[in-house]
N, C-alpha and C. Protein backbone atom coordinates (compact mmCIF):
# COMPACT_ATOMS: atom_id res chain seq x y z
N UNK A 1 158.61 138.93 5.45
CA UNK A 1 158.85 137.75 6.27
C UNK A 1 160.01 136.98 5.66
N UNK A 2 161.07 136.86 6.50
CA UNK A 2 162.11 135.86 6.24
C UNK A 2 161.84 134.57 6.62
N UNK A 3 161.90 133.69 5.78
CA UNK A 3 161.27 132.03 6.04
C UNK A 3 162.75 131.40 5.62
N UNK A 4 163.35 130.77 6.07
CA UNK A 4 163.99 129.54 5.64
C UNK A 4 164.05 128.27 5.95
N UNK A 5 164.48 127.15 6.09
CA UNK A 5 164.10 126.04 6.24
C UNK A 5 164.81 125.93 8.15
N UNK A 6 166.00 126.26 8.12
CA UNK A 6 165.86 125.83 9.50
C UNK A 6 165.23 126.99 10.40
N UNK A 7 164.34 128.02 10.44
CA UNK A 7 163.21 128.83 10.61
C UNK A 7 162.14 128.03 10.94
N UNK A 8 161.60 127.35 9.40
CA UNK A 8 160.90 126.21 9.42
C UNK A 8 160.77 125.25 10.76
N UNK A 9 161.73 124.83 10.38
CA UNK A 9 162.06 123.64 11.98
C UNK A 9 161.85 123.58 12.82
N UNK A 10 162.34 125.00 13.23
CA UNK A 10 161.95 125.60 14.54
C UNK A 10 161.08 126.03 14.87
N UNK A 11 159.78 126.49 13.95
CA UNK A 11 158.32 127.06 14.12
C UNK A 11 157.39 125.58 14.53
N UNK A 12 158.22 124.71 13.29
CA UNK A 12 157.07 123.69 13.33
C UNK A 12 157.38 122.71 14.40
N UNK A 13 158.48 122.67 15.05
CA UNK A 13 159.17 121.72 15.91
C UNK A 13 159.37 120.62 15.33
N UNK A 14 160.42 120.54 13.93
CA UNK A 14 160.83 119.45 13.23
C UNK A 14 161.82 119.01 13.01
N UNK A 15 163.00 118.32 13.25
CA UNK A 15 164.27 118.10 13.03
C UNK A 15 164.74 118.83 12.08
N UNK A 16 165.88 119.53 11.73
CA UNK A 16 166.81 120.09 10.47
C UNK A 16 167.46 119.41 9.94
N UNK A 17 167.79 117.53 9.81
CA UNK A 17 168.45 117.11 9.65
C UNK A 17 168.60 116.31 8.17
N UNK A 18 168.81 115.13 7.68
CA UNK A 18 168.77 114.18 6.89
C UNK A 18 169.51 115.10 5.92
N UNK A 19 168.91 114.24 4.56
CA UNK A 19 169.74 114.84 3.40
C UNK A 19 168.66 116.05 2.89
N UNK A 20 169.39 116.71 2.16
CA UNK A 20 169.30 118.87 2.07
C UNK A 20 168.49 118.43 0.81
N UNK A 21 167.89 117.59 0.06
CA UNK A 21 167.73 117.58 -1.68
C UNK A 21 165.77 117.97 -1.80
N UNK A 22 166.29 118.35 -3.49
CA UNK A 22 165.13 118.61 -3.77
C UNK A 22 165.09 118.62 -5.07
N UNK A 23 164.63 118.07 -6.41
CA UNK A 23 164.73 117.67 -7.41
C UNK A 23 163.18 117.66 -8.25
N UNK A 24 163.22 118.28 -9.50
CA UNK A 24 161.96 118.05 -9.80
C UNK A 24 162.01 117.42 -11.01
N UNK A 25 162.33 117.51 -11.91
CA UNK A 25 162.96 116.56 -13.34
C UNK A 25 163.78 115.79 -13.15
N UNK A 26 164.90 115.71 -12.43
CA UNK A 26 166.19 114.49 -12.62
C UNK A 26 165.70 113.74 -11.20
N UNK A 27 167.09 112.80 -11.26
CA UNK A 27 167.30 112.20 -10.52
C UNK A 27 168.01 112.94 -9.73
N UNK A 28 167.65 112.60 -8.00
CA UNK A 28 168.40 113.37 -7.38
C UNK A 28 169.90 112.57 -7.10
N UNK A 29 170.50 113.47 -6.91
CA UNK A 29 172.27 112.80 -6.74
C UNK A 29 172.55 112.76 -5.43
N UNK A 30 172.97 111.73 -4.74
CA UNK A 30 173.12 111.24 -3.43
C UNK A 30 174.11 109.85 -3.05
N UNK A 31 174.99 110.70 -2.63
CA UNK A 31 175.75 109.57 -2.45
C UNK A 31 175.27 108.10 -2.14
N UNK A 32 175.25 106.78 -2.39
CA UNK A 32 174.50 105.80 -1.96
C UNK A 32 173.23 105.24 -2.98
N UNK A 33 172.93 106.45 -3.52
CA UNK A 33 171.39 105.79 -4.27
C UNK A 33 171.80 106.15 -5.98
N UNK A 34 171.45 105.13 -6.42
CA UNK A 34 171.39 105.05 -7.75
C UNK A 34 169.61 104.61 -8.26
N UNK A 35 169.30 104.95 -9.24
CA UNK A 35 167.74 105.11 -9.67
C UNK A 35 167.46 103.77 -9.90
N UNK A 36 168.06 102.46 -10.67
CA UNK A 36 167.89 101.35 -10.47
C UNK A 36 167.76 100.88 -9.23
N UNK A 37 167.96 101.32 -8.46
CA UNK A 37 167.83 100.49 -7.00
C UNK A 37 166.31 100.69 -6.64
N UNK A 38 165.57 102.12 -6.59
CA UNK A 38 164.14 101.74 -6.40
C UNK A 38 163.32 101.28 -7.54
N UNK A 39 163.75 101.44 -8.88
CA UNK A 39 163.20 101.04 -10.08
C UNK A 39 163.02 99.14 -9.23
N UNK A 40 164.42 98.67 -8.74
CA UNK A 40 163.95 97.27 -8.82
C UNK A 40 162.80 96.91 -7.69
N UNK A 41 162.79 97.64 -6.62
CA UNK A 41 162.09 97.72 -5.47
C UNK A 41 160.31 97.94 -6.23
N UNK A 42 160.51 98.83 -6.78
CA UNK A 42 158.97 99.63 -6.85
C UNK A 42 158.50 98.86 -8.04
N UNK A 43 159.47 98.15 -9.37
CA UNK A 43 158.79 97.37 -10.48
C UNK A 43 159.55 96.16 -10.72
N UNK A 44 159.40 95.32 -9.47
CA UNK A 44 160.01 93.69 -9.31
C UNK A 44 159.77 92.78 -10.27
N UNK A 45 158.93 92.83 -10.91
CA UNK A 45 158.79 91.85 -12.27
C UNK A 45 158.66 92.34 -13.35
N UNK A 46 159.45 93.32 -13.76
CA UNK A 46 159.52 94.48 -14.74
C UNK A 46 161.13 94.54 -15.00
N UNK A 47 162.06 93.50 -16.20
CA UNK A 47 163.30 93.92 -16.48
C UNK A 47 163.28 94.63 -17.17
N UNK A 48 162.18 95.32 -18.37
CA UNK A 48 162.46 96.06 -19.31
C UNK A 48 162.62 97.50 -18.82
N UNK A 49 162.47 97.88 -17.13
CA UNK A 49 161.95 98.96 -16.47
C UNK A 49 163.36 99.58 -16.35
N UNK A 50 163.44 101.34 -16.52
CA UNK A 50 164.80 102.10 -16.52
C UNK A 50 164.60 103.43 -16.01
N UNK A 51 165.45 103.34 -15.41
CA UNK A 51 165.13 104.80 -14.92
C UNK A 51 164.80 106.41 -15.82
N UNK A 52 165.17 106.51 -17.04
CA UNK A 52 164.99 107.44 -18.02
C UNK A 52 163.35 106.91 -18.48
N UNK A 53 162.41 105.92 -18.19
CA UNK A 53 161.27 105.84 -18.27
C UNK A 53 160.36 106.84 -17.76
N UNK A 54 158.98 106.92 -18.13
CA UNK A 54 158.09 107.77 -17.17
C UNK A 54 157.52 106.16 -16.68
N UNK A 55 157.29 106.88 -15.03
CA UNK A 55 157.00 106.43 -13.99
C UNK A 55 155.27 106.40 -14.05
N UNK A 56 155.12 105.19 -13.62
CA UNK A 56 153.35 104.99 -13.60
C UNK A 56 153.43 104.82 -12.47
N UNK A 57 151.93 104.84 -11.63
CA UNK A 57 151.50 104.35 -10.39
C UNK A 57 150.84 102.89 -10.45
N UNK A 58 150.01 102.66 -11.63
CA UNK A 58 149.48 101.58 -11.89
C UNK A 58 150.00 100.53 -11.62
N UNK A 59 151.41 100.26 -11.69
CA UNK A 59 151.94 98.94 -11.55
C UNK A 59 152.42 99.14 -10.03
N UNK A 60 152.83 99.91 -9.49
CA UNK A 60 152.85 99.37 -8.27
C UNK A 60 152.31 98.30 -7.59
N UNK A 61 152.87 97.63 -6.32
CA UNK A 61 152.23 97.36 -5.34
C UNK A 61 151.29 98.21 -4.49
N UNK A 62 150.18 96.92 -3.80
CA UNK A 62 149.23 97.38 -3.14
C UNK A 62 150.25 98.38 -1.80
N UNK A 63 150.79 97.74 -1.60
CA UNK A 63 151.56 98.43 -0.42
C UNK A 63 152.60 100.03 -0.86
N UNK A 64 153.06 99.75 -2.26
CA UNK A 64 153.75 101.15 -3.12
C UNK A 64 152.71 102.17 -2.84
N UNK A 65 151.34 101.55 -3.82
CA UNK A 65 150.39 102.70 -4.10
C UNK A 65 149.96 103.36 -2.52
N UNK A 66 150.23 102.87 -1.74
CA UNK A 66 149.68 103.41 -0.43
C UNK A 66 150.64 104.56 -0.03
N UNK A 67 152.03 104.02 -0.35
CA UNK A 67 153.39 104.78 0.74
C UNK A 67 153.14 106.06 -0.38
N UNK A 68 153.27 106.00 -1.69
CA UNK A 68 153.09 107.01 -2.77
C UNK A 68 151.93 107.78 -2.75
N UNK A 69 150.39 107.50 -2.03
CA UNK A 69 149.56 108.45 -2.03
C UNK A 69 149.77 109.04 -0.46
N UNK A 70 150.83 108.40 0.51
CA UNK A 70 150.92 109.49 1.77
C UNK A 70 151.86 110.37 1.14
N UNK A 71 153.42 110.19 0.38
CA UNK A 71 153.96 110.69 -0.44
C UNK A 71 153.60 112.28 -0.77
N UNK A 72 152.60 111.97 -2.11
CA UNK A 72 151.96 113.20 -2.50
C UNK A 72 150.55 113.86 -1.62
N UNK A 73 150.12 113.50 -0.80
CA UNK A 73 149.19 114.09 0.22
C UNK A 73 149.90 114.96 1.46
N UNK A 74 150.77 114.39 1.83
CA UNK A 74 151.73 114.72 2.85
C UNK A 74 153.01 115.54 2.98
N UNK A 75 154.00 114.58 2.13
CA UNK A 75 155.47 115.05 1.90
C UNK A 75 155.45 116.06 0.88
N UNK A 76 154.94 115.63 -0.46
CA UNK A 76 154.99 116.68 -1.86
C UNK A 76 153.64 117.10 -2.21
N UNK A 77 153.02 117.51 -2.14
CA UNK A 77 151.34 117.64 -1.83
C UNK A 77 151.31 118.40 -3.57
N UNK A 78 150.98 117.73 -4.49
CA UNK A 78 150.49 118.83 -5.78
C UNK A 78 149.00 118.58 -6.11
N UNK A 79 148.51 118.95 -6.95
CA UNK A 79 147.37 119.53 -7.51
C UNK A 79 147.45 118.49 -8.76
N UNK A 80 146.21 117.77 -9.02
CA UNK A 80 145.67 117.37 -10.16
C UNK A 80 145.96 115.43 -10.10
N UNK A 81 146.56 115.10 -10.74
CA UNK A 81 146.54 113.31 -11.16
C UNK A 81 147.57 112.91 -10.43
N UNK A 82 147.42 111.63 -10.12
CA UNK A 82 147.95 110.87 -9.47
C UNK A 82 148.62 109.73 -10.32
N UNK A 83 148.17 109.48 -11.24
CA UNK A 83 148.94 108.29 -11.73
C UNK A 83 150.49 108.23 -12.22
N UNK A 84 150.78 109.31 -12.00
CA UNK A 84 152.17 109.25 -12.70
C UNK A 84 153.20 109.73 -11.38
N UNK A 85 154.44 108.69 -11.49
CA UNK A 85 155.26 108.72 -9.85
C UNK A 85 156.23 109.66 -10.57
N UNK A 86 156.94 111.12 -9.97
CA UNK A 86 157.44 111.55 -10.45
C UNK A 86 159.33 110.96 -9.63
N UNK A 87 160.19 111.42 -9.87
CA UNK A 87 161.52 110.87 -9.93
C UNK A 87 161.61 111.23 -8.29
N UNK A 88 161.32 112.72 -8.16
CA UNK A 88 161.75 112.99 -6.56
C UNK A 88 160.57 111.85 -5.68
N UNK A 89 159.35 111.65 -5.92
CA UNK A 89 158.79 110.67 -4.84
C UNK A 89 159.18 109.24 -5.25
N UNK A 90 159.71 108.84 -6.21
CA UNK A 90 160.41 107.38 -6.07
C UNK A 90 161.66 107.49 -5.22
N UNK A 91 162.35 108.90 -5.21
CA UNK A 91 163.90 108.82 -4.29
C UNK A 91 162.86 108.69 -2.61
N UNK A 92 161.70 109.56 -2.80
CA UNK A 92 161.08 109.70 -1.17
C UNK A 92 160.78 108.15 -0.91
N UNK A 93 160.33 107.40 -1.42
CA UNK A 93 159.92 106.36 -1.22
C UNK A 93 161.14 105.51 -0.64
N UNK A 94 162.51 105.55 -1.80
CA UNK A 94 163.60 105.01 -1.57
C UNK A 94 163.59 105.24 -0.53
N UNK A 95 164.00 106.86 0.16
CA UNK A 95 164.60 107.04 1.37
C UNK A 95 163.32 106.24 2.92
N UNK A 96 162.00 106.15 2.46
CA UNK A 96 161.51 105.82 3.29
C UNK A 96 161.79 104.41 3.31
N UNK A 97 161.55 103.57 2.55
CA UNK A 97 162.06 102.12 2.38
C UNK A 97 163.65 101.82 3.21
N UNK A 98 163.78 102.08 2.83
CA UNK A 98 165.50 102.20 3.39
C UNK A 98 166.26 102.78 4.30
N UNK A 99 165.00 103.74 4.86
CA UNK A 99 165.09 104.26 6.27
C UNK A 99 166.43 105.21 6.32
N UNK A 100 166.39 105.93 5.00
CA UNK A 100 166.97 107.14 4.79
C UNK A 100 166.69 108.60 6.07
N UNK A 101 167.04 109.77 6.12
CA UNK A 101 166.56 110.64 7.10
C UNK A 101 166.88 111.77 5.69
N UNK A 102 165.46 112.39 5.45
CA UNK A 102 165.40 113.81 4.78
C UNK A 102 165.27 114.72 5.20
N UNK A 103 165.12 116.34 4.87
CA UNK A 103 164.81 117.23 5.48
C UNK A 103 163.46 117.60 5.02
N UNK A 104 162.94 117.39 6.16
CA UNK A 104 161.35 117.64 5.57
C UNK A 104 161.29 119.11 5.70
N UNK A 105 161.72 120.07 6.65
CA UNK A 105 161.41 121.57 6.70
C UNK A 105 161.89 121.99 4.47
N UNK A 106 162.86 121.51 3.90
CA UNK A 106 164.02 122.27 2.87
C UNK A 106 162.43 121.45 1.93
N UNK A 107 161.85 120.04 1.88
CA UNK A 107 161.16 119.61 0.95
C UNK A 107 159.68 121.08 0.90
N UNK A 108 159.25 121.02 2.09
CA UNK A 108 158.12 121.99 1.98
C UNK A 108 158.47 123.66 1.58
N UNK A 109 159.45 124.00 1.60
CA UNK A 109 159.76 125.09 1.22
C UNK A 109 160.13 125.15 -0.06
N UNK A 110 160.81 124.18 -0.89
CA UNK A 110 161.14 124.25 -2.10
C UNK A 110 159.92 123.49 -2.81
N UNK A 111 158.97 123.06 -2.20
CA UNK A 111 157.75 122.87 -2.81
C UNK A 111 156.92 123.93 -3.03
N UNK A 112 156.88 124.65 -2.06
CA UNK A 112 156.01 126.13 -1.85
C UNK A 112 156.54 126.82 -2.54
N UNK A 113 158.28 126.71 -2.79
CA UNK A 113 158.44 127.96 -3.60
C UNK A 113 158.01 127.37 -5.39
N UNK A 114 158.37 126.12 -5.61
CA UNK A 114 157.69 125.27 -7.10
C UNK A 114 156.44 125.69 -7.18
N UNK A 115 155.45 125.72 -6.08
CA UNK A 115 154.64 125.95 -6.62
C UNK A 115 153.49 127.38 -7.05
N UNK A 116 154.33 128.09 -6.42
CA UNK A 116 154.25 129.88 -6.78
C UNK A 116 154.85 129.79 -8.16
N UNK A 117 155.72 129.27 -8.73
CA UNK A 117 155.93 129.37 -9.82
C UNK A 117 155.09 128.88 -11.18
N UNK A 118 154.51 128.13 -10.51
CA UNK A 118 153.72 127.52 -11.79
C UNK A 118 152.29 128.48 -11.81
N UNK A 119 151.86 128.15 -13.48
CA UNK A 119 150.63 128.83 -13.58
C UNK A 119 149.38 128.41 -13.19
N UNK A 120 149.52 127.22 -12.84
CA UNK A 120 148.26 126.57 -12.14
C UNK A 120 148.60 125.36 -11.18
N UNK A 121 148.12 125.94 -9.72
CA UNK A 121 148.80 125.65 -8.78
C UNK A 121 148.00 125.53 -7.69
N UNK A 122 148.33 124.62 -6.53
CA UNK A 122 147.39 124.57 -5.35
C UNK A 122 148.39 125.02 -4.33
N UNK A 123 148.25 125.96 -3.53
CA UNK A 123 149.10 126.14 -1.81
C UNK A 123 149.45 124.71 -1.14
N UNK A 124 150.49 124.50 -1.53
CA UNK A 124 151.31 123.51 -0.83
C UNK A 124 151.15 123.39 1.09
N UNK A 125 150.88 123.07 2.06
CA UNK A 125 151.45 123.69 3.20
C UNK A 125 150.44 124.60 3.80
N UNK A 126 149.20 125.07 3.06
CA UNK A 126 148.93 126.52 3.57
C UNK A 126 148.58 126.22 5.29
N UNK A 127 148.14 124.94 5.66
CA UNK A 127 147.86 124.88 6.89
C UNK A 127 148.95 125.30 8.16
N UNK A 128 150.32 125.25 7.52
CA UNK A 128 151.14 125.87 8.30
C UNK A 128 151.28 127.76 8.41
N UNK A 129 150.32 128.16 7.74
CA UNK A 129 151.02 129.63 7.47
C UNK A 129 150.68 130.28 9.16
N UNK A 130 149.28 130.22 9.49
CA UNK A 130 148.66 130.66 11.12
C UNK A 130 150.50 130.53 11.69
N UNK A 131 150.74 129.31 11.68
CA UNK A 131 152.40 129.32 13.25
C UNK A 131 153.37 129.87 12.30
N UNK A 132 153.55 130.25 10.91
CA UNK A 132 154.90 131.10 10.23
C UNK A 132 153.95 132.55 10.78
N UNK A 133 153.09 132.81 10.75
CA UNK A 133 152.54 134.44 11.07
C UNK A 133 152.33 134.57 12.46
N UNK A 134 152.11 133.64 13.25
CA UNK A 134 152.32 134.22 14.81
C UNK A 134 153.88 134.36 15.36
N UNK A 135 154.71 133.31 14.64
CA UNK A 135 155.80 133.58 14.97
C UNK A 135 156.55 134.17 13.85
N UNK A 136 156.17 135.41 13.30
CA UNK A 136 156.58 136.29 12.69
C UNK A 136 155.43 137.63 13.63
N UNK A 137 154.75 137.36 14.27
CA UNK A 137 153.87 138.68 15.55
C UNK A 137 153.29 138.96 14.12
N UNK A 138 152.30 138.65 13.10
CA UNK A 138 151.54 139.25 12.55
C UNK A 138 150.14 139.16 12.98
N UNK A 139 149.56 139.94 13.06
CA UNK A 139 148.18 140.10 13.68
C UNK A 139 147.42 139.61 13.36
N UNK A 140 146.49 138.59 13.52
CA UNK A 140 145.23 137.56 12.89
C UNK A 140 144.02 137.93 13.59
N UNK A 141 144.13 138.21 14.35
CA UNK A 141 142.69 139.00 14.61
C UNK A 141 141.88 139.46 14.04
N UNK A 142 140.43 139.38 13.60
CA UNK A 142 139.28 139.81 12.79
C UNK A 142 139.28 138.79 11.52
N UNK A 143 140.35 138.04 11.40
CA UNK A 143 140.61 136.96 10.62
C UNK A 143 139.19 135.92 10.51
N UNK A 144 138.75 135.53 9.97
CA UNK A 144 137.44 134.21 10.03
C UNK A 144 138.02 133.22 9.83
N UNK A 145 137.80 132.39 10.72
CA UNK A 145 138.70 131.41 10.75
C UNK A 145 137.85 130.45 9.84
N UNK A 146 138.35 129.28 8.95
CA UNK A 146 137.79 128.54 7.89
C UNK A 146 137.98 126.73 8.35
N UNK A 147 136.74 125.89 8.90
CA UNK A 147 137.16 124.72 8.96
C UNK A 147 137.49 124.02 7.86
N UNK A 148 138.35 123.26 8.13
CA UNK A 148 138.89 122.19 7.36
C UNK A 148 138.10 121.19 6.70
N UNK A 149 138.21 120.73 5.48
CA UNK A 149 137.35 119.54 5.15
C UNK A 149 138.28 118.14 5.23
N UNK A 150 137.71 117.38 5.82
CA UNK A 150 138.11 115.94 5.86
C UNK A 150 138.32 115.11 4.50
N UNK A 151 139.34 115.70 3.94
CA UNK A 151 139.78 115.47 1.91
C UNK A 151 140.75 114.18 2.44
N UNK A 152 141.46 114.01 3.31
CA UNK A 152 142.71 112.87 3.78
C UNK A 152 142.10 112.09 4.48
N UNK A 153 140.90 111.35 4.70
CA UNK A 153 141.21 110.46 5.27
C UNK A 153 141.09 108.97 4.68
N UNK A 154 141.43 108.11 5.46
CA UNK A 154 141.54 106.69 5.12
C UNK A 154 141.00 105.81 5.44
N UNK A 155 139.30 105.71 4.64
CA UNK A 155 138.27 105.36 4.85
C UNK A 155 137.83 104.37 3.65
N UNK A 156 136.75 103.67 3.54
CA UNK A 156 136.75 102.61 2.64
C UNK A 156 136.87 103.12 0.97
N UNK A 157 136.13 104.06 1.04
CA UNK A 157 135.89 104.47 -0.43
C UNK A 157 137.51 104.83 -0.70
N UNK A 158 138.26 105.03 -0.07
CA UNK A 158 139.58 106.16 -0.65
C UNK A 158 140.60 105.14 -0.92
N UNK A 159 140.17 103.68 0.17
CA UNK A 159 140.98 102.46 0.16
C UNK A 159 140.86 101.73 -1.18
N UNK A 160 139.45 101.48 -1.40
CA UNK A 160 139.18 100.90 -3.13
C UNK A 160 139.46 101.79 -4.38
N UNK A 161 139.46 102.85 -3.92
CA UNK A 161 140.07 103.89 -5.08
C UNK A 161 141.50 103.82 -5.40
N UNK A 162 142.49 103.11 -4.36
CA UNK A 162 143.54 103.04 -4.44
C UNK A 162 143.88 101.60 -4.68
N UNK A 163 142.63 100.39 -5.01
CA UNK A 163 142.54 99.17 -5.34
C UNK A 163 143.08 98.22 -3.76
N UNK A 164 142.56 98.39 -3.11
CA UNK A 164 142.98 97.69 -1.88
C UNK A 164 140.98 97.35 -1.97
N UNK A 165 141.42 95.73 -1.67
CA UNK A 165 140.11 94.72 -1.46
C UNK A 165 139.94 94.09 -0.02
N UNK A 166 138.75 94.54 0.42
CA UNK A 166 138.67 93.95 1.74
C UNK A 166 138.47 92.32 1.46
N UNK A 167 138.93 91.58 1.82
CA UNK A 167 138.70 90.60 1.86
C UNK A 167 138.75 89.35 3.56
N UNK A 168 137.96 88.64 3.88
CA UNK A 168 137.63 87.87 5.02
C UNK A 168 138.47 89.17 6.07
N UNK A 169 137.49 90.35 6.10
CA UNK A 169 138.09 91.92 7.22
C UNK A 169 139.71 91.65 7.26
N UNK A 170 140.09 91.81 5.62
CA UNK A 170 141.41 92.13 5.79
C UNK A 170 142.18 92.70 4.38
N UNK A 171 142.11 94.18 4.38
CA UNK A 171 142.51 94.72 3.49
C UNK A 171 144.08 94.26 2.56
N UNK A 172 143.73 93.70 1.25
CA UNK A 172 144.72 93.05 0.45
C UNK A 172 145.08 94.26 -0.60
């Protein structure tokens, strides 16, 4: 099976467009964005804060910690802890804040391929594979099909886990 990203696009019916990047240690390089710019966004009362720092989730905002757990559930989906923001989801955040346009088909593919590489690893994506194998005519038939468990949703317990307080029915 030949997969590439604008393949992608076209299976999943997703734009090919925005910026092409994908970064897993640095900063990504983009014309326009420099790493201080979401450093000041994401840690506003934090001057000692630099971009060559490791990134916490803890200090976020109530509203950060939210955009950062659709982030890694959604956009960069990995396996294991959450507390630590890595460099590429502070640029995702940037670009969402700022109403950047990425390529989401090039992010899920160079995630899928990151994460075949590592030795301990969760399937990035696998819910897309059924529409990459029908529209590749591979045969699924005799297949058992496996329901889904309801792990994403955004329900009270998942809201206080992420420190959001209901208060007079209005999540703070």
């Amino acid at each position: 099976i030949y997969l590439d990203a604008r393949i992608l696009a076209s299976i999943l019916h997703f734009p090919h467009t925005g910026l092409y990047i994908f970064e897993h240690k640095k900063w990504p390089e983009v014309e326009g964005f420099h790493p201080n710019q979401i450093m000041s966004i994401l840690y506003p009362n934090d001057p000692n804060i630099h971009p060559n720092m490791a990134l916490t989730t803890n200090r976020l905002s109530v509203d950060h910690r939210l955009l950062h757990h659709l982030i890694v559930h959604q956009f960069l989906p990995t396996g294991g802890g959450y507390a630590k923001l890595s460099r590429m989801q502070a640029f995702l955040m940037w670009c969402i804040l700022s109403k950047i346009e990425f390529c989401f088909p090039i992010l899920m593919l160079k995630t899928m391929v990151r994460a075949f590489s590592q030795k301990k690893s969760v399937l990035p994506f696998g819910s897309i594979l059924t529409k990459v194998f029908q529209h590749h005519q591979i045969q699924l038939e005799g297949e058992i099909a496996t329901k889904l468990k309801k792990e994403d949703t955004y329900n009270k317990s998942t809201m206080n886990r992420m420190g959001w307080k209901k208060q007079e029915g209005i999540w703070t």
